[in-house]
N, C-alpha and C. Protein backbone atom coordinates (compact mmCIF):
# COMPACT_ATOMS: atom_id res chain seq x y z
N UNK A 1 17.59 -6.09 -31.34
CA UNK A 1 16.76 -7.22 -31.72
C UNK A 1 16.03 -7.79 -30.50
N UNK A 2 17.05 -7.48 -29.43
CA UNK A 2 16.11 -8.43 -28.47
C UNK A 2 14.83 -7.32 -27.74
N UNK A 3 14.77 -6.46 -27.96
CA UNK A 3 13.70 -5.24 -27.72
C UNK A 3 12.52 -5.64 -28.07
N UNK A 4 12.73 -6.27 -29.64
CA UNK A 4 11.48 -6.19 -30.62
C UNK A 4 11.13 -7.58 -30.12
N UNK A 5 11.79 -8.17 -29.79
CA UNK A 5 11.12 -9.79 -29.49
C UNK A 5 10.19 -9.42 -28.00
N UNK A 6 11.37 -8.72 -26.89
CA UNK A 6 10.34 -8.66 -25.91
C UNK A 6 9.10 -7.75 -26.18
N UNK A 7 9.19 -6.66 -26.77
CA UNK A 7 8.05 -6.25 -26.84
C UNK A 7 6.88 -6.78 -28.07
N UNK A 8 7.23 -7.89 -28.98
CA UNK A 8 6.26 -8.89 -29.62
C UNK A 8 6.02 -9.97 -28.34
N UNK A 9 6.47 -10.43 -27.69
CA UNK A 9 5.92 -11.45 -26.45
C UNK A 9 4.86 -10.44 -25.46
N UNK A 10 5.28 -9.37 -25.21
CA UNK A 10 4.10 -8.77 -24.65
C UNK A 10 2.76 -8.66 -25.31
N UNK A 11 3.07 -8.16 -26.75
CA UNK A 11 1.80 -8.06 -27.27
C UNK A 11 0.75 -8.96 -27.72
N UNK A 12 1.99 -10.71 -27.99
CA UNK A 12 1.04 -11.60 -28.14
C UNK A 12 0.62 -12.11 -27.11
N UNK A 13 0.79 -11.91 -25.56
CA UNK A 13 0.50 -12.28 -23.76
C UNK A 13 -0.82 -11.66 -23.81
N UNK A 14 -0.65 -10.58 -24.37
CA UNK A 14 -2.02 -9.54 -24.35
C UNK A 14 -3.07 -9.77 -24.95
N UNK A 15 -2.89 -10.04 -26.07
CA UNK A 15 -3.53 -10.51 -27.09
C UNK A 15 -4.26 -12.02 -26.31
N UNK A 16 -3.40 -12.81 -26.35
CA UNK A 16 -3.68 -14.11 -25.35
C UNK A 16 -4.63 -14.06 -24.37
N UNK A 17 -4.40 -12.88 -22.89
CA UNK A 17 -5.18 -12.45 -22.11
C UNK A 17 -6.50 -12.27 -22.29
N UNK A 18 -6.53 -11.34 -23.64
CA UNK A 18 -7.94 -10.73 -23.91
C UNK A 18 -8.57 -11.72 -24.86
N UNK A 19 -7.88 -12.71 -25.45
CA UNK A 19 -8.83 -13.88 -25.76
C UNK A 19 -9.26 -14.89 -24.88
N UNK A 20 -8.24 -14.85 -23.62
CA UNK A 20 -8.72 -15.85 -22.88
C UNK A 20 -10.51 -14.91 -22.14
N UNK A 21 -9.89 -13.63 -21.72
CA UNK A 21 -11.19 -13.31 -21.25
C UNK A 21 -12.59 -13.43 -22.24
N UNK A 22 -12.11 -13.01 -23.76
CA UNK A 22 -13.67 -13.12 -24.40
C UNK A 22 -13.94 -14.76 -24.62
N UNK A 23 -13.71 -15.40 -24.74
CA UNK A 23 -13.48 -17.11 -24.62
C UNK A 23 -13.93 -17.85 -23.83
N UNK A 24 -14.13 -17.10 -22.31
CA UNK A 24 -14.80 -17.24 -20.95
C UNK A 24 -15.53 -17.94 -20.83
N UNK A 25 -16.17 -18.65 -20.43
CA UNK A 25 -17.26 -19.25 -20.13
C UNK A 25 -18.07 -19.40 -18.43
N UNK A 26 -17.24 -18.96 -17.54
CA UNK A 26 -17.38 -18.68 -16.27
C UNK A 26 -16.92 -17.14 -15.79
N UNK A 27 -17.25 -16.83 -15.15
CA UNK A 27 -17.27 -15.30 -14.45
C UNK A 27 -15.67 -14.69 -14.34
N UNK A 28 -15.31 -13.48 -14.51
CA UNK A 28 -13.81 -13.12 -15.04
C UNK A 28 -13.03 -13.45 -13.43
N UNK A 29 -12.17 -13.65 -13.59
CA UNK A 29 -11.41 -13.77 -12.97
C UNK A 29 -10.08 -12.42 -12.25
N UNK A 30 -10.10 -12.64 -11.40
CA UNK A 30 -8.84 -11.60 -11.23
C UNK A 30 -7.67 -11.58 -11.99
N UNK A 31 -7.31 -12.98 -12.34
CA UNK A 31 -6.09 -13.05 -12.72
C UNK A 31 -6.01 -12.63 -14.25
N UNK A 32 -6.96 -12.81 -14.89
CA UNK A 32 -7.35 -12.34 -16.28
C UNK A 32 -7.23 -11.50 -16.76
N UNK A 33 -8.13 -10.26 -15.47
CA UNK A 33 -8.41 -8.88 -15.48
C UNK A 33 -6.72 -8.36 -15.19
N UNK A 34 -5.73 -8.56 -14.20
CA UNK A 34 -4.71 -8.39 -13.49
C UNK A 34 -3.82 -8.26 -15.27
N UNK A 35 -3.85 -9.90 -15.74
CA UNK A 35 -2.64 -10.00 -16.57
C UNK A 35 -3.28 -8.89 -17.71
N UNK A 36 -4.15 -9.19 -18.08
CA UNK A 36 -5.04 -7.95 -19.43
C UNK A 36 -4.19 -6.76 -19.35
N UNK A 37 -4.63 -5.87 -17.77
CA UNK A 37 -4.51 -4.35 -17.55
C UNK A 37 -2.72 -4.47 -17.55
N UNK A 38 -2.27 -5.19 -17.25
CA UNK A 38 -0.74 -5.35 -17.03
C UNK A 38 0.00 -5.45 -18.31
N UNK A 39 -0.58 -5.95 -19.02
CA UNK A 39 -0.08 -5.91 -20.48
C UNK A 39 -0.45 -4.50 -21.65
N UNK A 40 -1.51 -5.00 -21.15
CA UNK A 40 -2.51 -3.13 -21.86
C UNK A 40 -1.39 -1.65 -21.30
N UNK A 41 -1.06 -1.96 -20.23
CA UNK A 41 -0.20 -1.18 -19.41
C UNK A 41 1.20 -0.99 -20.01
N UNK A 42 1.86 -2.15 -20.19
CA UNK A 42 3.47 -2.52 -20.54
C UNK A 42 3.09 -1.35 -22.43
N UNK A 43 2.17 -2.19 -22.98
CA UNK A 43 1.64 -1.44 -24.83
C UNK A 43 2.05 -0.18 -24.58
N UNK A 44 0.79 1.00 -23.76
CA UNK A 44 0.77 1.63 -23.62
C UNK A 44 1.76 2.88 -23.36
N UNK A 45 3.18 2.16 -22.29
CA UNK A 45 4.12 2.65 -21.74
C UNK A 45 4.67 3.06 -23.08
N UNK A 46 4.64 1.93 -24.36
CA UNK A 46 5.51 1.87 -25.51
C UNK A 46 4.82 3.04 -26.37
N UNK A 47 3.40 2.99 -26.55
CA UNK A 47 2.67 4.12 -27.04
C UNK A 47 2.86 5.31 -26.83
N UNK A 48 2.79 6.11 -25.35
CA UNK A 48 2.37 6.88 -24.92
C UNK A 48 2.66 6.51 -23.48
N UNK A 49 3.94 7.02 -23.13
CA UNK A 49 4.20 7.11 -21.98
C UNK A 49 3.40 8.14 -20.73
N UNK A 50 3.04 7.72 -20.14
CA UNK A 50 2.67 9.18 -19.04
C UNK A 50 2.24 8.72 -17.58
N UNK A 51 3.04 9.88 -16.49
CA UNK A 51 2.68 9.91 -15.66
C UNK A 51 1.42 9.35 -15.01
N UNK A 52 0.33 10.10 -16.01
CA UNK A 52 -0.75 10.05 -15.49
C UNK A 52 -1.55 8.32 -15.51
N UNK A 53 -0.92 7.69 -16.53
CA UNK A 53 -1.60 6.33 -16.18
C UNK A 53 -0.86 5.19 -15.05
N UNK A 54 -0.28 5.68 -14.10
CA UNK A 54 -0.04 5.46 -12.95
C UNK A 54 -1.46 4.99 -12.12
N UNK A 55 -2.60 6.39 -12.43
CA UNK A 55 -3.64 5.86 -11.32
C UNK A 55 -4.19 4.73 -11.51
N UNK A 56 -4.84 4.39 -13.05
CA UNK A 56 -5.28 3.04 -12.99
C UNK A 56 -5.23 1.85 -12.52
N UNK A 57 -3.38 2.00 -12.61
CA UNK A 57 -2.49 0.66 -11.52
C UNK A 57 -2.78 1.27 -9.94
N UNK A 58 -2.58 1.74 -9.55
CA UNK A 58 -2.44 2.14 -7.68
C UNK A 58 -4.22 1.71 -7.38
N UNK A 59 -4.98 2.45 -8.05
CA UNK A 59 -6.17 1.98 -7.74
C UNK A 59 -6.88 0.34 -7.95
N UNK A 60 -6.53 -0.04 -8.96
CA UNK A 60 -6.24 -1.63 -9.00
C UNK A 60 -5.71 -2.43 -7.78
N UNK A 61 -4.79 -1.96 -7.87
CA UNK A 61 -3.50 -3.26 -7.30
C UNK A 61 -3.93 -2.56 -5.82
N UNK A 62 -4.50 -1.76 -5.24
CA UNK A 62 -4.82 -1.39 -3.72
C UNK A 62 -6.30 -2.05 -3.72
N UNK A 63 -7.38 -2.28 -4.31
CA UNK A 63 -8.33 -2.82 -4.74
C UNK A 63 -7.63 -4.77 -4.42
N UNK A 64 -7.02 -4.60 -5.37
CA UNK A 64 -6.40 -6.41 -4.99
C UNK A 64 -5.70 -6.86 -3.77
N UNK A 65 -5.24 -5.99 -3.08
CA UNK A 65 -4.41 -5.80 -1.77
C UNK A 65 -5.38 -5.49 -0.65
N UNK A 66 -6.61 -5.13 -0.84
CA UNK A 66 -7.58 -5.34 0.17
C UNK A 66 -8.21 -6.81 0.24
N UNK A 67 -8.55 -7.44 -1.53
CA UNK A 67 -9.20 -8.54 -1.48
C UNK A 67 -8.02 -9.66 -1.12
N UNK A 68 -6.79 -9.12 -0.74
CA UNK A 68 -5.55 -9.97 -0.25
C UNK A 68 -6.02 -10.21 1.32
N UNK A 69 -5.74 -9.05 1.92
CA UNK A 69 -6.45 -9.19 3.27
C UNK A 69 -7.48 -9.90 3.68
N UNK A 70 -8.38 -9.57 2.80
CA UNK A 70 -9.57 -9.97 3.50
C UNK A 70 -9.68 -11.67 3.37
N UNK A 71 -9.24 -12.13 2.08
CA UNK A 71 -9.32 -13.26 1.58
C UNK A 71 -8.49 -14.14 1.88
N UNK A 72 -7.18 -13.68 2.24
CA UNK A 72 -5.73 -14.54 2.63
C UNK A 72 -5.28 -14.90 1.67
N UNK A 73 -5.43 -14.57 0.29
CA UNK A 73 -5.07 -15.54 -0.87
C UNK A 73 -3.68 -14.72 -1.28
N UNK A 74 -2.81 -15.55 -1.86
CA UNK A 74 -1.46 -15.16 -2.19
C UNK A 74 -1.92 -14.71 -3.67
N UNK A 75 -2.54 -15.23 -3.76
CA UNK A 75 -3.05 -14.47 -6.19
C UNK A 75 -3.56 -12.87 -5.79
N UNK A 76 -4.21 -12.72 -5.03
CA UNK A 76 -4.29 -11.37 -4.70
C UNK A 76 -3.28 -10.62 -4.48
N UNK A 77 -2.29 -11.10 -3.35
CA UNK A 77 -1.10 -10.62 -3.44
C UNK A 77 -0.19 -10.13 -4.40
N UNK A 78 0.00 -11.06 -4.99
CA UNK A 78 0.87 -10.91 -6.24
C UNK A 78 0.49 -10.23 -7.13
N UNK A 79 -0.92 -10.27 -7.56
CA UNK A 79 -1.52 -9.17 -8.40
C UNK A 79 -1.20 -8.06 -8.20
N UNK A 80 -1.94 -7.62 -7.13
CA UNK A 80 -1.14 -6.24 -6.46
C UNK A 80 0.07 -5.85 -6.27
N UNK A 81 0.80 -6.65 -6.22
CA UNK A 81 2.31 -6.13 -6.24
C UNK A 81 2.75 -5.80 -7.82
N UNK A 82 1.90 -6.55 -8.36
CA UNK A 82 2.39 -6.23 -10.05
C UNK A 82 1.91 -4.71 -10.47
N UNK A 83 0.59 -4.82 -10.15
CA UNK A 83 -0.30 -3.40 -10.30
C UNK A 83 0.51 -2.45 -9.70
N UNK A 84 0.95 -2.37 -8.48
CA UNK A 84 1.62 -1.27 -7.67
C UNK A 84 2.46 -0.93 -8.43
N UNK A 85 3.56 -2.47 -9.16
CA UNK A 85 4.86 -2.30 -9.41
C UNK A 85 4.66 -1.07 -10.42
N UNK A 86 3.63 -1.60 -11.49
CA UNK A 86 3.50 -0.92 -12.82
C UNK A 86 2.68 0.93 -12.40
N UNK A 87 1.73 0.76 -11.29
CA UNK A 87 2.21 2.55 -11.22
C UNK A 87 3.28 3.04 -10.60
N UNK A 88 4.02 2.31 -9.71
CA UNK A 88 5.36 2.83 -9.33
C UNK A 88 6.47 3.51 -10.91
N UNK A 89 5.92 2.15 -11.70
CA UNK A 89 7.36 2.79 -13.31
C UNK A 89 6.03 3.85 -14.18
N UNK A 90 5.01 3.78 -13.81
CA UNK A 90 4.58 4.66 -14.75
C UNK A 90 4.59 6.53 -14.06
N UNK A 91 4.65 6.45 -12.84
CA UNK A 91 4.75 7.41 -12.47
C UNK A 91 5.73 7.83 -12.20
N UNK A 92 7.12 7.23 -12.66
CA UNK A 92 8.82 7.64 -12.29
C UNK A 92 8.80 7.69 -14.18
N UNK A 93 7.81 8.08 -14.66
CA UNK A 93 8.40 8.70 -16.14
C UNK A 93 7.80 10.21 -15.98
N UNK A 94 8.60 10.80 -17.13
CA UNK A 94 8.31 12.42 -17.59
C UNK A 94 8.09 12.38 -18.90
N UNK A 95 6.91 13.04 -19.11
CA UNK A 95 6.93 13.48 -20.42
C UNK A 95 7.33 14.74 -20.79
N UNK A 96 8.09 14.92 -19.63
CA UNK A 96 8.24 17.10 -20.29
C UNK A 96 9.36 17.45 -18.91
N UNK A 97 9.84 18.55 -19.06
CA UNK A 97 10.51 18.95 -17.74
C UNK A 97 9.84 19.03 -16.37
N UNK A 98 10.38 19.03 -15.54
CA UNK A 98 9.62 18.92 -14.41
C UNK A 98 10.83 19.96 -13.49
N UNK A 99 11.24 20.61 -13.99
CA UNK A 99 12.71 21.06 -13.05
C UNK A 99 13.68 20.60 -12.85
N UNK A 100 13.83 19.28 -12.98
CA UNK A 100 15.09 18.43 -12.58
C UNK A 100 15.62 17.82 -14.25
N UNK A 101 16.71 17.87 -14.42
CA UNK A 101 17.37 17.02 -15.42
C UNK A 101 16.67 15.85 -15.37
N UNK A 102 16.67 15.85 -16.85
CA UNK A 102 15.65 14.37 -17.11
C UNK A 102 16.86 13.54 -17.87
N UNK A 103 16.80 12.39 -17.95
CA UNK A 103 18.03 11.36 -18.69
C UNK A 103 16.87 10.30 -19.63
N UNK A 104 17.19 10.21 -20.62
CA UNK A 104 16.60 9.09 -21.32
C UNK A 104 16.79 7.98 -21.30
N UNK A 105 15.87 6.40 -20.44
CA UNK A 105 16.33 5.81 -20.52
C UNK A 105 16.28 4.50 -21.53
N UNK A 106 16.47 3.43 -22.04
CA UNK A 106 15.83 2.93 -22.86
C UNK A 106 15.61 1.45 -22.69
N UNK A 107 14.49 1.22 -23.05
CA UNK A 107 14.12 -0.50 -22.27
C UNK A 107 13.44 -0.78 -23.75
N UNK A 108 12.63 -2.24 -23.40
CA UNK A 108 12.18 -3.10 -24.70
C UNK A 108 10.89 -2.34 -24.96
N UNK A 109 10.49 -1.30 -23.92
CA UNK A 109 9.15 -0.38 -24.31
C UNK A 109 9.38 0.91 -25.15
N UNK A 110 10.62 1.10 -25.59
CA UNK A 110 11.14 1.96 -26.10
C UNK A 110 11.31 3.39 -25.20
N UNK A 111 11.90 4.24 -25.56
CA UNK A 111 12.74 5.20 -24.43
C UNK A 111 11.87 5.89 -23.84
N UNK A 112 12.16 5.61 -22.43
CA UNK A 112 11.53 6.99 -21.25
C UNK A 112 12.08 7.53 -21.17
N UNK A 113 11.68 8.65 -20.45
CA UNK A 113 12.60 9.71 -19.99
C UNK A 113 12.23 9.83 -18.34
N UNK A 114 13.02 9.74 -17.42
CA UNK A 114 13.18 9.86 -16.24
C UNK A 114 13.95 11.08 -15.15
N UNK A 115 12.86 11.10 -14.48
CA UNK A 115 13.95 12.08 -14.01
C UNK A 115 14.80 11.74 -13.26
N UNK A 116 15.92 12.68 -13.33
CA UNK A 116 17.46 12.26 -12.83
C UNK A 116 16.97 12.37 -11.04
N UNK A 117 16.39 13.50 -10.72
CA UNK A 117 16.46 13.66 -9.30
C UNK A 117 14.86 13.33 -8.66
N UNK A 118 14.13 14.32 -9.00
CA UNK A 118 12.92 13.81 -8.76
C UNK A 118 12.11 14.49 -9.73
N UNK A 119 10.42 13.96 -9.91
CA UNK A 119 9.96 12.71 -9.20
C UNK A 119 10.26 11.61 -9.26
N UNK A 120 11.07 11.05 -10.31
CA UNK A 120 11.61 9.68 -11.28
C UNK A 120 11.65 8.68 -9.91
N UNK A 121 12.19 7.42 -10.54
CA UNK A 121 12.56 6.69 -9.66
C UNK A 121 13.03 6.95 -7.96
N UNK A 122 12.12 7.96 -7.38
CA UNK A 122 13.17 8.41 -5.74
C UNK A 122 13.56 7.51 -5.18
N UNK A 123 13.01 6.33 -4.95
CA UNK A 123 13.57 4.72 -4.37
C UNK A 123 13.75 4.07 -5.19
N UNK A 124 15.32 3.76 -5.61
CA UNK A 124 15.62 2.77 -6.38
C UNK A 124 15.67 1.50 -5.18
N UNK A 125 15.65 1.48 -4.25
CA UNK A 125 15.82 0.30 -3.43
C UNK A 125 14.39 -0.43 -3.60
N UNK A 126 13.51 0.51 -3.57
CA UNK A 126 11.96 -0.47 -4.01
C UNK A 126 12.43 -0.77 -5.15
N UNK A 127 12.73 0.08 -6.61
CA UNK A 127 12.57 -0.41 -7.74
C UNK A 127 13.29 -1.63 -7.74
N UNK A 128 14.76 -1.93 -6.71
CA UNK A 128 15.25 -3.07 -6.81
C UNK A 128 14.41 -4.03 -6.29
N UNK A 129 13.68 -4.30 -5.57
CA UNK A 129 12.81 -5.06 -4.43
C UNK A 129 11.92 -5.71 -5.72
N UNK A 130 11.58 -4.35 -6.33
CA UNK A 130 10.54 -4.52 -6.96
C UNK A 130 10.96 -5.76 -8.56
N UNK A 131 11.91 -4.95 -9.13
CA UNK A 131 12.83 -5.91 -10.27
C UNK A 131 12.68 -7.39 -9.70
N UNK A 132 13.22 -7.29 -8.27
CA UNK A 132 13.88 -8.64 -7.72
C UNK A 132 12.38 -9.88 -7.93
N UNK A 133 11.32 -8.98 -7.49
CA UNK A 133 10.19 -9.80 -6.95
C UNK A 133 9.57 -10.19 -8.94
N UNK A 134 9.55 -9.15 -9.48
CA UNK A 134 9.56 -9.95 -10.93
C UNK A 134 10.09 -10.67 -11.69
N UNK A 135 11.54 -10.86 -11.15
CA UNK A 135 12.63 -11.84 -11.82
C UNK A 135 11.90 -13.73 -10.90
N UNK A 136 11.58 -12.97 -10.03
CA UNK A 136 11.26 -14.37 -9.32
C UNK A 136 9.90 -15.01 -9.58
N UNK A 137 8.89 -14.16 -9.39
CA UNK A 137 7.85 -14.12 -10.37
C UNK A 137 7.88 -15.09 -11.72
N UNK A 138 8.50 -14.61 -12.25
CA UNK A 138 8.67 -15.01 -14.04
C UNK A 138 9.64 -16.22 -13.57
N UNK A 139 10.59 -16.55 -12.83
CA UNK A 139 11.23 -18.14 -13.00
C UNK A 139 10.02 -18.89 -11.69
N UNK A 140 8.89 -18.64 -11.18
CA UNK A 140 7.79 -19.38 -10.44
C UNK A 140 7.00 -20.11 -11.75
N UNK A 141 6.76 -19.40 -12.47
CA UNK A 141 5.69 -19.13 -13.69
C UNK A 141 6.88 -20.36 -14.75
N UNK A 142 7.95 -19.94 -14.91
CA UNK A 142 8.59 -21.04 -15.63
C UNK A 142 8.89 -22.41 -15.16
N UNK A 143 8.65 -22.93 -14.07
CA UNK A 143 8.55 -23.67 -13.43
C UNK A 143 7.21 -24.44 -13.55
N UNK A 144 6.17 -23.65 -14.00
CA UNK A 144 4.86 -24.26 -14.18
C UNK A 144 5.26 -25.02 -15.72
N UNK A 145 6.33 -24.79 -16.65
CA UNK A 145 6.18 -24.93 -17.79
C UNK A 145 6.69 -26.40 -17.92
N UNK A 146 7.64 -26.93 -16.45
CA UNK A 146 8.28 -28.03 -16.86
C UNK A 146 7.25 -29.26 -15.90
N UNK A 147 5.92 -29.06 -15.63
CA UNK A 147 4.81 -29.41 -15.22
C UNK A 147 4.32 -30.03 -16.12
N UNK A 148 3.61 -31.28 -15.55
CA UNK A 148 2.87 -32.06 -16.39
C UNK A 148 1.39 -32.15 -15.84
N UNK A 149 0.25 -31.73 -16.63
CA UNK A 149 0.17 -31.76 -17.91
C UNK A 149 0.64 -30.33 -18.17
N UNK A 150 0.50 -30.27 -19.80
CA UNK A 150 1.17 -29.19 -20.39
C UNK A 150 0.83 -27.54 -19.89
N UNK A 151 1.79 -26.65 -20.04
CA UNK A 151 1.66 -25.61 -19.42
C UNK A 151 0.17 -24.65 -19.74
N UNK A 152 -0.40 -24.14 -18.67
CA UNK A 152 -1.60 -23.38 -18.92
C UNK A 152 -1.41 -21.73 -19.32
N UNK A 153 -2.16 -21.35 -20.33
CA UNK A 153 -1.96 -20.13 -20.95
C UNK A 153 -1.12 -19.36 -19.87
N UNK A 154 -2.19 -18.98 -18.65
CA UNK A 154 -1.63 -18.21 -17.49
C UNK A 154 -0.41 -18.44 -17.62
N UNK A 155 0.17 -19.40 -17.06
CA UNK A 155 1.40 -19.76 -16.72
C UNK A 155 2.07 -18.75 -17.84
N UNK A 156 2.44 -18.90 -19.07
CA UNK A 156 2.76 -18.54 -20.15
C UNK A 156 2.60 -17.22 -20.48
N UNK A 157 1.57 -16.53 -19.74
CA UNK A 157 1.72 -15.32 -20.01
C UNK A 157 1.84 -14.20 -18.87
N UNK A 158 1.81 -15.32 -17.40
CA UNK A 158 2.31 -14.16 -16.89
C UNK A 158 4.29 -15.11 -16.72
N UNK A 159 4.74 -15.78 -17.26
CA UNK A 159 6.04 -15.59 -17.80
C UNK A 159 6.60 -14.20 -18.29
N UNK A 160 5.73 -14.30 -19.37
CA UNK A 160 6.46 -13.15 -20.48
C UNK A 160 6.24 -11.81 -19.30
N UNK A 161 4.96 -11.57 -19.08
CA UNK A 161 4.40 -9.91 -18.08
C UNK A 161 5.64 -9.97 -16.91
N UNK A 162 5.79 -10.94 -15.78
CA UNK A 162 6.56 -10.42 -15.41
C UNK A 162 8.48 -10.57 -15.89
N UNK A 163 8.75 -11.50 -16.70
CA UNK A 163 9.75 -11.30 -17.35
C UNK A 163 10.40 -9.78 -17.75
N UNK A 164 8.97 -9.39 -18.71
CA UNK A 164 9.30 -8.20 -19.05
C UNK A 164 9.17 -6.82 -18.27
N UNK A 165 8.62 -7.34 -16.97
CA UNK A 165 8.83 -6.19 -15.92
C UNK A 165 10.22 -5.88 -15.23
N UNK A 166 10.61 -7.30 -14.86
CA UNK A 166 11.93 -6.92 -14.15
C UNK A 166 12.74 -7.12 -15.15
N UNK A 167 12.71 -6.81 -16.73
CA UNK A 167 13.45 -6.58 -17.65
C UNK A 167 13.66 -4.71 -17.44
N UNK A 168 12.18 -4.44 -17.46
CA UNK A 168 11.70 -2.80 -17.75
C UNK A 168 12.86 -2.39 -16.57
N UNK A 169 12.59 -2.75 -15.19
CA UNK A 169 12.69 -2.30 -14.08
C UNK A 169 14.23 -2.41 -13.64
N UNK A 170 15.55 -3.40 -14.43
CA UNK A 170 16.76 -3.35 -14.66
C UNK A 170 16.93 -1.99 -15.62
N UNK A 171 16.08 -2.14 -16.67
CA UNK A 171 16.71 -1.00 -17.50
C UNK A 171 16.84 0.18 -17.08
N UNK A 172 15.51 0.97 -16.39
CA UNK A 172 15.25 1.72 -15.90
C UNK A 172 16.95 2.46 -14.37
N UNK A 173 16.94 0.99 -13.82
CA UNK A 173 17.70 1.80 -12.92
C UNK A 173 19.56 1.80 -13.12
């Protein structure tokens, strides 16, 4: 039960996202674009798992990690670490043998399959880093909620995105 709830909070975050972007009235935002592809991402994993949509995130979130640099801004940061996070788990899945024993694992995106040795997860110490930095993430974001005035979509939906990352990213290891 609690699968279907997290993966209905993703889809209505998403949903949320992509109304906030058509809704717009000023020029898109990173954070918009960031939570959108991040959620579109989490769907997808549940759809149609694959390796291959790894690049979208690495090229993103290295894209946001330059405008981190250059800009000094911590929203860049964090973007990118989300983007990275999410091709780091999309590219530690298999859709097929790869040589190594694969193990099925199962999260609120419904079951991956990973490989046991490689390519799967080879650093679980990032994936922990990585879990860790979304658990913290998602109680920053809940913290906006006990804020007055009342909580802003964002806030609320990157709750649920990274909630349900370092949900994904426990299950996984």
């Amino acid at each position: 039960m609690f699968e279907q709830v997290m993966t209905g909070t993703v889809i209505a975050a998403t949903a949320t996202a992509l109304l906030r972007i058509g809704l717009r009235k000023h020029p898109l935002c990173h954070v918009d674009v960031a939570q959108l592809l991040m959620g579109l991402g989490m769907i997808a994993m549940y759809l149609a798992p694959s390796p291959l949509m790894a690049a979208p995130f690495a090229v993103f979130g290295c894209w946001l990690g330059f405008r981190a640099a250059r800009t000094r801004t911590i929203s860049f940061l964090h973007h990118a670490i989300g983007s990275l996070a999410m091709a780091y788990m999309f590219a530690g899945q298999q859709t097929g043998p790869a040589g190594a024993p694969l193990v099925a694992v199962g999260h609120h995106h419904g079951t991956v399959t990973v490989a046991a040795q490689t390519p799967g997860l080879v650093l679980p110490l990032l994936a922990w880093v990585l879990m860790s930095y979304c658990a913290l993430a998602a109680g920053y974001a809940a913290t906006d909620l006990l804020r007055t005035p009342p909580p802003r979509a964002r806030s609320l939906i990157e709750l649920v995105l990274s909630g349900s990352m370092a949900h994904m990213f426990l299950a996984m290891l």
